[in-house]
Protein backbone atom coordinates (compact mmCIF):
# COMPACT_ATOMS: atom_id res chain seq x y z
CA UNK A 1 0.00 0.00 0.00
CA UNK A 2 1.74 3.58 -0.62
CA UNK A 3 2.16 6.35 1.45
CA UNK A 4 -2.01 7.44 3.49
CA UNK A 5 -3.42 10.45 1.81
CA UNK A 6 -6.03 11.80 3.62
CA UNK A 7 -9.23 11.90 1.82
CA UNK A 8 -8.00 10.40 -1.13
CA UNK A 9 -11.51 8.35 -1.35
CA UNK A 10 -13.18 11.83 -1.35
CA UNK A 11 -11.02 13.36 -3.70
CA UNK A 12 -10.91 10.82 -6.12
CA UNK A 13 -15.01 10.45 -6.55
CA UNK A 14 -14.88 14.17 -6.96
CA UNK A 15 -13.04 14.07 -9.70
CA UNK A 16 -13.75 11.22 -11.72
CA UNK A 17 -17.53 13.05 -11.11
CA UNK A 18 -15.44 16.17 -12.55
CA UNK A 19 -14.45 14.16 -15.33
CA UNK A 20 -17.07 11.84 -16.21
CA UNK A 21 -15.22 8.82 -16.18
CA UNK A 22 -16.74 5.52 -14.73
CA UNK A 23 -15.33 3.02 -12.40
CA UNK A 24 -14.72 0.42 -15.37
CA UNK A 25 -13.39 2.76 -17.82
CA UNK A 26 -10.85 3.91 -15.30
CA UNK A 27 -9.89 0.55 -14.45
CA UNK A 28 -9.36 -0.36 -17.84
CA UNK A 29 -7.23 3.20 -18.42
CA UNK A 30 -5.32 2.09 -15.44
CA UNK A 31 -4.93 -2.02 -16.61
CA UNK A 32 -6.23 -2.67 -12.92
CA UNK A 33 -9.42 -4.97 -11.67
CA UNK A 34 -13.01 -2.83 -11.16
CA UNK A 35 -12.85 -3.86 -7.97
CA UNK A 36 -9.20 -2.18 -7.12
CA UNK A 37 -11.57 1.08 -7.98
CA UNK A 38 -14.22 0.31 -5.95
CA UNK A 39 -11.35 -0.20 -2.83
CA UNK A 40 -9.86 3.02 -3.71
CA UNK A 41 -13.28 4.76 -3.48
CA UNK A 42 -14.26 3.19 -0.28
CA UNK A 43 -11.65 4.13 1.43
CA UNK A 44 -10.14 0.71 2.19
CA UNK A 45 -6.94 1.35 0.65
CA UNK A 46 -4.95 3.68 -1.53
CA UNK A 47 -3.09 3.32 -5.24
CA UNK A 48 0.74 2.57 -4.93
CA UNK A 49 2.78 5.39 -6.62
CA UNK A 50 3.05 3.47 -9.52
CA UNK A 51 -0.60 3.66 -9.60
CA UNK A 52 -1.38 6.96 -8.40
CA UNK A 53 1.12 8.33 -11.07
CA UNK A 54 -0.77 6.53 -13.84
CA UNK A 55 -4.05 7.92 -12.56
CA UNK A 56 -3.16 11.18 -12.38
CA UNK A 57 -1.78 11.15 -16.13
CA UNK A 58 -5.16 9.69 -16.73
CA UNK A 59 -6.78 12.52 -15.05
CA UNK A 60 -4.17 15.17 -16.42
CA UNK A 61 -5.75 14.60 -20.39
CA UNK A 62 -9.00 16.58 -18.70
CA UNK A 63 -7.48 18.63 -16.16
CA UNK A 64 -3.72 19.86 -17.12
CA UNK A 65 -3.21 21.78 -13.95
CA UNK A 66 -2.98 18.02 -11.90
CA UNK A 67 -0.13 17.32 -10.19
CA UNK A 68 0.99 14.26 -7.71
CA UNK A 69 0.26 16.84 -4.67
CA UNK A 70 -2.92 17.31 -6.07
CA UNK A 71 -3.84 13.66 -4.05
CA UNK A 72 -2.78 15.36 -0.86
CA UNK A 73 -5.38 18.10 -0.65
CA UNK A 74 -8.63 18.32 1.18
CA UNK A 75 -11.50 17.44 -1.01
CA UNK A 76 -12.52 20.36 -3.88
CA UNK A 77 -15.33 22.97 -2.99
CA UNK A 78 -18.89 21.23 -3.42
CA UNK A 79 -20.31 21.21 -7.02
CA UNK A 80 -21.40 23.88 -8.87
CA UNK A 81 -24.30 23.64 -10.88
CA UNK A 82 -23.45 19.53 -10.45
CA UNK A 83 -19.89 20.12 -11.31
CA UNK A 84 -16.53 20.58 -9.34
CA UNK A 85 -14.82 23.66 -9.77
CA UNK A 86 -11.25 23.32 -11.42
CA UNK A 87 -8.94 23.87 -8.96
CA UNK A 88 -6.26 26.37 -10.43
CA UNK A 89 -2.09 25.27 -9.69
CA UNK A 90 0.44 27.38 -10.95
CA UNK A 91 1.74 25.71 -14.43
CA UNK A 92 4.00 28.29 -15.66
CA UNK A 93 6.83 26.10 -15.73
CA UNK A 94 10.78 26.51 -15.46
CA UNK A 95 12.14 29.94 -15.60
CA UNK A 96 15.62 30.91 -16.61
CA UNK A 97 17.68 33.92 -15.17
CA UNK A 98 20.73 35.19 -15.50
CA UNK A 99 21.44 35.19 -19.37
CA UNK A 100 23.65 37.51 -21.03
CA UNK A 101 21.87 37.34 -23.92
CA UNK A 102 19.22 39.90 -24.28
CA UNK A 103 15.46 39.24 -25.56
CA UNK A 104 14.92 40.52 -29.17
CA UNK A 105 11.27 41.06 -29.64
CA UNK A 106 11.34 41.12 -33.13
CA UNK A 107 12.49 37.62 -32.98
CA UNK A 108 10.25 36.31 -30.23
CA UNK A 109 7.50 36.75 -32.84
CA UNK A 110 8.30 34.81 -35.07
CA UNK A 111 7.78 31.67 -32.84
CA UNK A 112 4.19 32.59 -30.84
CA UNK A 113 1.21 30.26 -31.88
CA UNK A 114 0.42 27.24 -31.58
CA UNK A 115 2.53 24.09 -33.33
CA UNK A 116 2.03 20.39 -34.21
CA UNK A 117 3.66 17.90 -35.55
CA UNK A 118 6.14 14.54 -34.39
CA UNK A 119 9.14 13.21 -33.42
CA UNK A 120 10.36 9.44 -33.12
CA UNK A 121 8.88 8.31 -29.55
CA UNK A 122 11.93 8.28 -27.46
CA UNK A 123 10.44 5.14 -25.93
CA UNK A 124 12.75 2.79 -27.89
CA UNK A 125 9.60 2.12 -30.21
CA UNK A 126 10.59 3.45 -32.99
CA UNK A 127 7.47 4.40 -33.58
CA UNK A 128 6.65 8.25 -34.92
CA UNK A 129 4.25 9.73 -32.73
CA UNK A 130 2.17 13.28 -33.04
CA UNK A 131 2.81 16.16 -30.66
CA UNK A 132 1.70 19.87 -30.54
CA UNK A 133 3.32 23.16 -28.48
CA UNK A 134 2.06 26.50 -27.55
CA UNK A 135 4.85 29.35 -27.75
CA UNK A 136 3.16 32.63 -25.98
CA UNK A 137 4.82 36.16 -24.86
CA UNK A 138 5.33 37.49 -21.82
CA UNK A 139 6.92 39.70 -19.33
CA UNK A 140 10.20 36.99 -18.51
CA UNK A 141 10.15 35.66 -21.94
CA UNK A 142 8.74 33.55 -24.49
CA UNK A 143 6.37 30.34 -22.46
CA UNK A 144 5.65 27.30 -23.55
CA UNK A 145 3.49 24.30 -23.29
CA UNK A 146 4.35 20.61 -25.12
CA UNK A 147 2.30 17.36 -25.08
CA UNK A 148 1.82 14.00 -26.92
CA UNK A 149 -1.40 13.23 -24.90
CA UNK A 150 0.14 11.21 -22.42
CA UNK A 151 1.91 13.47 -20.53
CA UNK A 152 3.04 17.32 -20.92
CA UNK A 153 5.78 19.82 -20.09
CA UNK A 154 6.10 23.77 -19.28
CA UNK A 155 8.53 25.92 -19.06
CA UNK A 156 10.60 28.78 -20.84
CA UNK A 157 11.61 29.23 -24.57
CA UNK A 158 15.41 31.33 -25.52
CA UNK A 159 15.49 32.64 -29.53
CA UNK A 160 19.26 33.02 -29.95
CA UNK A 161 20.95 33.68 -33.18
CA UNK A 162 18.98 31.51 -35.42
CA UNK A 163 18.18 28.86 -33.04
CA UNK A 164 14.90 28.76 -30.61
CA UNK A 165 15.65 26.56 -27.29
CA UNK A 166 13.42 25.57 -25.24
CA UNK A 167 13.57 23.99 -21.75
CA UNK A 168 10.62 22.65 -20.06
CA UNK A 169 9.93 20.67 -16.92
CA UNK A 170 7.89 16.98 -17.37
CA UNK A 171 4.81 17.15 -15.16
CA UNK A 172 3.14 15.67 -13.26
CA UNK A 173 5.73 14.24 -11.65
CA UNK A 174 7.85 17.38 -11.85
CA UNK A 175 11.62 14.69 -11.48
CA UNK A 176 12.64 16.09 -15.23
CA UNK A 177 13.38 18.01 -17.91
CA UNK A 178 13.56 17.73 -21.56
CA UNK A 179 14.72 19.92 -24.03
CA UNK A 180 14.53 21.67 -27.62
CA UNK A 181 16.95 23.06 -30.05
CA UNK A 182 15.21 24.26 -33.14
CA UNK A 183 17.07 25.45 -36.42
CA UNK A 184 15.47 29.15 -36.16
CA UNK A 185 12.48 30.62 -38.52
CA UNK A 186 12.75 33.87 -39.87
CA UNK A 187 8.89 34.92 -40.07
CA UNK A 188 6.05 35.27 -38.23
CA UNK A 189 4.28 33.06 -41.03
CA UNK A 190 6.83 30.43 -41.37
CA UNK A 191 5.39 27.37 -42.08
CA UNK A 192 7.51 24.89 -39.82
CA UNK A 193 10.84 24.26 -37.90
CA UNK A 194 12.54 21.70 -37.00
CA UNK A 195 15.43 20.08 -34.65
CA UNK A 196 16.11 18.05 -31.67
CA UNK A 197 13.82 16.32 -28.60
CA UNK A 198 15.81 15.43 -25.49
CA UNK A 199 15.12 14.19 -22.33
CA UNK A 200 15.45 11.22 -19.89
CA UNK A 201 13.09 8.53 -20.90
CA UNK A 202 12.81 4.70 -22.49
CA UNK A 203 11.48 1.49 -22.43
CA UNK A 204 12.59 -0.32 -19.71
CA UNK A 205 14.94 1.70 -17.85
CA UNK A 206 15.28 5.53 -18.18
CA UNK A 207 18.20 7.17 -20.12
CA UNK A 208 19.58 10.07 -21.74
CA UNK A 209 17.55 10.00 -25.32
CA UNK A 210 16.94 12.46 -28.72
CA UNK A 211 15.06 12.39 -31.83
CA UNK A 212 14.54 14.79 -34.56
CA UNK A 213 11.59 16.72 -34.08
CA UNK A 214 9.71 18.20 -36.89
CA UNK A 215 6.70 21.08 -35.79
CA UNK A 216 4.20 22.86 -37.98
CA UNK A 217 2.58 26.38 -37.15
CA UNK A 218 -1.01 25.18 -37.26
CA UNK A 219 -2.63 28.56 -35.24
CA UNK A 220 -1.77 31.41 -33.19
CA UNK A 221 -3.48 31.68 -29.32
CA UNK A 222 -7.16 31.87 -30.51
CA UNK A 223 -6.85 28.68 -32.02
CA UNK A 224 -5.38 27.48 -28.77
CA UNK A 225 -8.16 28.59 -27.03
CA UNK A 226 -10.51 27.05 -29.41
CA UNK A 227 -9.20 23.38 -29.37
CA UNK A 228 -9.22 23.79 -25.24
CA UNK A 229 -6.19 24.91 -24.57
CA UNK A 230 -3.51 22.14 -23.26
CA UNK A 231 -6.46 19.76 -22.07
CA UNK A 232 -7.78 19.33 -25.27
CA UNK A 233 -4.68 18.89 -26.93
CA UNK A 234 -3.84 16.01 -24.50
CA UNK A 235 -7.53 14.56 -25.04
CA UNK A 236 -6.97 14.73 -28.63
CA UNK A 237 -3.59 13.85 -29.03
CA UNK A 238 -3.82 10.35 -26.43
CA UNK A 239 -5.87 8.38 -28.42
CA UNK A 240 -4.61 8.91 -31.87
CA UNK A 241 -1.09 8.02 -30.81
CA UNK A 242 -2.55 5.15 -28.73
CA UNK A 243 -3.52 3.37 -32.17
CA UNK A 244 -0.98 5.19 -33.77
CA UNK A 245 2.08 3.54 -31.33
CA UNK A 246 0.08 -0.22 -31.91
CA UNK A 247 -0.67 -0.09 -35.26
CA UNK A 248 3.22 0.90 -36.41
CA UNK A 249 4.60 -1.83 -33.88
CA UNK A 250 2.57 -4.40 -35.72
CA UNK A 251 3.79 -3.06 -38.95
CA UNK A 252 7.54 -2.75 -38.10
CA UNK A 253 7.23 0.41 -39.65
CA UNK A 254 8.13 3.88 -37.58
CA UNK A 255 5.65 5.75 -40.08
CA UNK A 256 2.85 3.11 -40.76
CA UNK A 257 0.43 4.62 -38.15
CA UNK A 258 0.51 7.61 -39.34
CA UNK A 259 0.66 7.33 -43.26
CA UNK A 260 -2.72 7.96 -43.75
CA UNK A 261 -2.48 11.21 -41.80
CA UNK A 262 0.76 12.89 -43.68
CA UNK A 263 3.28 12.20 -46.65
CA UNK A 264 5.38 9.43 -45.92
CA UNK A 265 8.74 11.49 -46.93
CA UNK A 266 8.06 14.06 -44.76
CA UNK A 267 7.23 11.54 -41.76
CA UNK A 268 10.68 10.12 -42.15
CA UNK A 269 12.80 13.13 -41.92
CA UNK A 270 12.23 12.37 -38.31
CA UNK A 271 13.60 8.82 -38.63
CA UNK A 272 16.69 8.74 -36.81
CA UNK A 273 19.75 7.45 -39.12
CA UNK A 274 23.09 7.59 -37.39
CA UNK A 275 26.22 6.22 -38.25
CA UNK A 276 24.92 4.31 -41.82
CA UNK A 277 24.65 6.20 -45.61
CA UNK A 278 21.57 8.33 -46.05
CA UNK A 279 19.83 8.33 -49.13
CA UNK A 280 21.69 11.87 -49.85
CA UNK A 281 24.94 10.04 -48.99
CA UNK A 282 25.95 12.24 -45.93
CA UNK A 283 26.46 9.96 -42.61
CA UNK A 284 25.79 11.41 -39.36
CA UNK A 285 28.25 10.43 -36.96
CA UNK A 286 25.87 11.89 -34.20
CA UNK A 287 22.10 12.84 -33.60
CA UNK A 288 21.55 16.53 -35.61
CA UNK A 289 19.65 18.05 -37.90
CA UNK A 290 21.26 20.40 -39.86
CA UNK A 291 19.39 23.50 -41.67
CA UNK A 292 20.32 22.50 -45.34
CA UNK A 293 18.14 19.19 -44.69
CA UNK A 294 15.36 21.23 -43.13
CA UNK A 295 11.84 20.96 -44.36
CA UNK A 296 11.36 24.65 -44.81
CA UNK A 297 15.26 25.04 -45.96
CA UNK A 298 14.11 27.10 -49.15
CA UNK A 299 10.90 29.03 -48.24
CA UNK A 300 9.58 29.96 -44.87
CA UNK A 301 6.28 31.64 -45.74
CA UNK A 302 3.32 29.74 -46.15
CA UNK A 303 2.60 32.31 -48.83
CA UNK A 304 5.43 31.26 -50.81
CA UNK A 305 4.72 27.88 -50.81
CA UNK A 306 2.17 26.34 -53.90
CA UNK A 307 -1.51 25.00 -53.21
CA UNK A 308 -0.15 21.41 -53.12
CA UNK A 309 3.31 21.47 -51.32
CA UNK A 310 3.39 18.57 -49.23
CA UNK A 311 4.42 21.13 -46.04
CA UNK A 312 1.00 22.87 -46.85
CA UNK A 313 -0.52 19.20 -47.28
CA UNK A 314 0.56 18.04 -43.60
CA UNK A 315 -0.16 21.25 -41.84
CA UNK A 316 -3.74 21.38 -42.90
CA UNK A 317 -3.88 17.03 -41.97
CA UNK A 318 -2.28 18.41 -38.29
CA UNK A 319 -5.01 21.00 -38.29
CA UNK A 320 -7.72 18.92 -39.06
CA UNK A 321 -6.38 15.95 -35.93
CA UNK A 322 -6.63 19.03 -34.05
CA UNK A 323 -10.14 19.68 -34.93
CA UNK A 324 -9.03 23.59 -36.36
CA UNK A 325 -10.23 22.31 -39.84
CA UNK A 326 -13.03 20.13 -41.13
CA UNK A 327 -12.66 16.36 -43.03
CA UNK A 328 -14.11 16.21 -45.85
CA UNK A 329 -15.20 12.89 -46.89
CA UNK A 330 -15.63 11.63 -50.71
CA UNK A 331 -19.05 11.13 -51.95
């Protein structure tokens, strides 16, 4: 049994009430018998932390401002109009300080809206998976917010030079970071950008990992807004990678789940090759992506790029995942 929250019972029919999720649809979301649930609600004993951390991801696809101390709280406010109130925790994420490098607002703009696109799952899965990120101003700098459904990170975005970094802390569990280097874009309409993923993660065992990370501007902060902000990117985002993650394991193919979604070429420029010939010859020796084999190497501006350009053709598929564009169907 793990460590005795008090009112944990209370808290936890409070918000699966909040959530409308049902005692057999969280057990199967959590791989654990109904009856564990029914345990849990009654009082008679409490998730390990194994458990409790899969709940609260679970709970963290409706409610983004969950965190592990979340468990540790009194019970929320009664219902409103037969639903809890959202209890508000400060998710503004890892600050830096002390720079020497000074904040060019020109260049911040370039990077504010809202992103999508994928990287290979640093899981060891090979498999590519979707993501999206939210760059906003403000007074310390450019914000930001990433997620592939499962779980999400905040924290602060740097444009240098012609490079944007960002580094964000993992929540819920708050034990990590991961980071971003981006080959820079030099527009405020720029169609995409693209670099590296780090952080500590993998299959068994956790390690230092990267992948090439590919993201298209799909929106600025209305659209954000719009799609639910970071909870409805999570709630969006989950399942299609869920099906996405089985359905390319099955295939042996990194790209397979998401072929039908996006051109195949542009899936596998995130396809890490290191140390073997690329089809361009070059080896890398190490993880990188430079900016001559950049997606948006030779125009930036979505203006500049034709009707049919498979850049235009993948942002408007992210889009419509995303629910910012319709899907038209065939008659």
């Amino acid at each position: 049994m793990g460590e005795h929250r008090p009112d944990f019972a209370a808290r936890l029919r409070q918000v699966m009430a909040d959530i409308n999720i049902s005692r057999l649809t969280l057990s199967r979301e959590l791989g654990v018998d109904k009856s564990v649930i029914g345990r849990w609600l009654g009082g008679v004993n409490q998730p390990t932390g194994h458990n409790l951390t899969r709940l609260t991801d679970v709970v963290r696809r409706h409610r983004p401002e969950v965190t592990l101390e979340f468990w540790q709280h009194s019970p929320l406010p009664p219902p409103i109009n037969g639903k809890a109130p959202p209890e508000r925790v400060a998710t503004g994420g890892l600050m830096l300080t002390g720079l020497h490098a000074e904040r060019q607002p020109r260049i911040d703009a370039n990077y504010l809206g809202l992103w999508a696109g994928f990287y290979q799952s640093t899981q060891n899965r090979g498999s590519v998976v979707l993501a999206a990120m939210h760059i906003e101003d403000s007074e310390r700098g450019l914000r930001c917010v990433f997620t592939e459904g499962k779980v999400s990170a905040a924290g602060t975005a740097i444009a240098i030079g012609p490079r944007l970094h960002a580094i964000l802390e993992i929540e819920p569990l708050h034990d990590r970071l991961c980071m971003f280097i981006f080959n820079g874009v030099l527009m405020p309409d720029a169609v995409a950008m693209d670099g590296i993923y780090m952080i500590s993660a993998g299959d068994n065992s956790t390690c230092a990992t990267a992948s090439p990370i590919v993201l298209f501007r799909i929106g600025d902060a209305a659209d954000y807004e719009r799609i639910g902000s970071l909870s409805g990117m999570m709630q969006t985002l989950y399942p299609v990678n869920a099906q996405n993650i089985q359905d390319s394991i099955l295939a042996g193919d990194p790209t397979a789940g998401l072929s039908s979604l996006m051109p195949d070429h542009v899936l596998r420029v995130v396809c890490a090759q290191v140390g073997v010939p690329r089809a361009d010859g070059e080896i890398d020796h190490v993880m990188r992506m430079p900016a001559h084999r950049s997606l948006p190497s030779n125009s930036f501006g979505m203006a500049e790029l034709p009707a049919n350009s498979p850049l235009l053709l993948t942002r408007s598929s992210l889009r419509r995942v995303l629910g910012l564009e319709e899907v038209f169907h065939a008659d």
